[in-house]
Protein backbone atom coordinates (compact mmCIF):
# COMPACT_ATOMS: atom_id res chain seq x y z
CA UNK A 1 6.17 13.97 103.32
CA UNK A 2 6.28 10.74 101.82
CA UNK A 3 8.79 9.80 99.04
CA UNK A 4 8.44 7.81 95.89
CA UNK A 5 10.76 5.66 93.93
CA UNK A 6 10.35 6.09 90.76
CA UNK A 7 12.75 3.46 87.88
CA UNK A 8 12.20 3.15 84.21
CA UNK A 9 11.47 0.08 83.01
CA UNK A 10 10.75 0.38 79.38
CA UNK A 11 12.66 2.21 76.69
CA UNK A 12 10.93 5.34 75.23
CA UNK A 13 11.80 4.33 71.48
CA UNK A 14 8.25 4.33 69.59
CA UNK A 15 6.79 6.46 72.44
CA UNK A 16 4.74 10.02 71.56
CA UNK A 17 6.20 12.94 71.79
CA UNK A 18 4.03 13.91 75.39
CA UNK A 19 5.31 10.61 77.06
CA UNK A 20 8.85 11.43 76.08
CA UNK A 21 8.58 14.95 78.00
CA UNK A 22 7.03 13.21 80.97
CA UNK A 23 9.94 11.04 81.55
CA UNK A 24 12.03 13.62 81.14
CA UNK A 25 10.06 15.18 83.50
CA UNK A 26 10.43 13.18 85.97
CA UNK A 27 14.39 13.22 85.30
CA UNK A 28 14.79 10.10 83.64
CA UNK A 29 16.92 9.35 81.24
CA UNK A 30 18.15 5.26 80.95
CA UNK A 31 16.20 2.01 81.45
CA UNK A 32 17.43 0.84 84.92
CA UNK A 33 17.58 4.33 86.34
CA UNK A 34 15.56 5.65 89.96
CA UNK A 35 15.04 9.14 90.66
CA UNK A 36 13.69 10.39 93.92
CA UNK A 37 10.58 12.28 94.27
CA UNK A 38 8.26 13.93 96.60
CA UNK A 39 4.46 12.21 96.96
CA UNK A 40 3.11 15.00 95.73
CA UNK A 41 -0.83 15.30 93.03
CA UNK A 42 1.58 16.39 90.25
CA UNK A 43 4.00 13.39 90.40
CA UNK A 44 1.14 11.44 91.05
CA UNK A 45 -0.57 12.57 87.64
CA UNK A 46 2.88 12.31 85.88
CA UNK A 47 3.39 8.47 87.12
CA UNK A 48 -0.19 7.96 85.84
CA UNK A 49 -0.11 8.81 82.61
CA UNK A 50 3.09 6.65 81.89
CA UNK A 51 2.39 3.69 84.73
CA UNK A 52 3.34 1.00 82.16
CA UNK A 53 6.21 2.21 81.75
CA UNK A 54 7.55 2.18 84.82
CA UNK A 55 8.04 0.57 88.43
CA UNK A 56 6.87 2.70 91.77
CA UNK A 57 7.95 2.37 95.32
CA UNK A 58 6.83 4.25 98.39
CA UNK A 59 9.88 5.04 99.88
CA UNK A 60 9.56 3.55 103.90
């Protein structure tokens, strides 16, 4: 299964409360910091909802 790369790129001060949980979610918790995840519909709809907030990479 393919992997993503998932970093934060955008602070989540002045965010809703739904965007908040969905980065912590995804297990992030600083600006800067990657987290590992499986390509998977659900990480795909999490990274969707909060795409400007962050930077993706399909892990090779």
């Amino acid at each position: 299964m393919a992997k993503l790369n998932i970093t934060l790129k955008k602070s989540m001060i002045g965010r809703n409360q739904r965007q908040r949980a969905t980065v912590k979610a995804l297990g992030l918790r600083k600006i800067g910091q990657t987290v590992t995840h499986d390509d998977t519909p659900q990480i795909r709809g999490m990274i969707h909802k909060i795409d400007f907030m962050l930077d993706v990479e399909e892990e090779a």
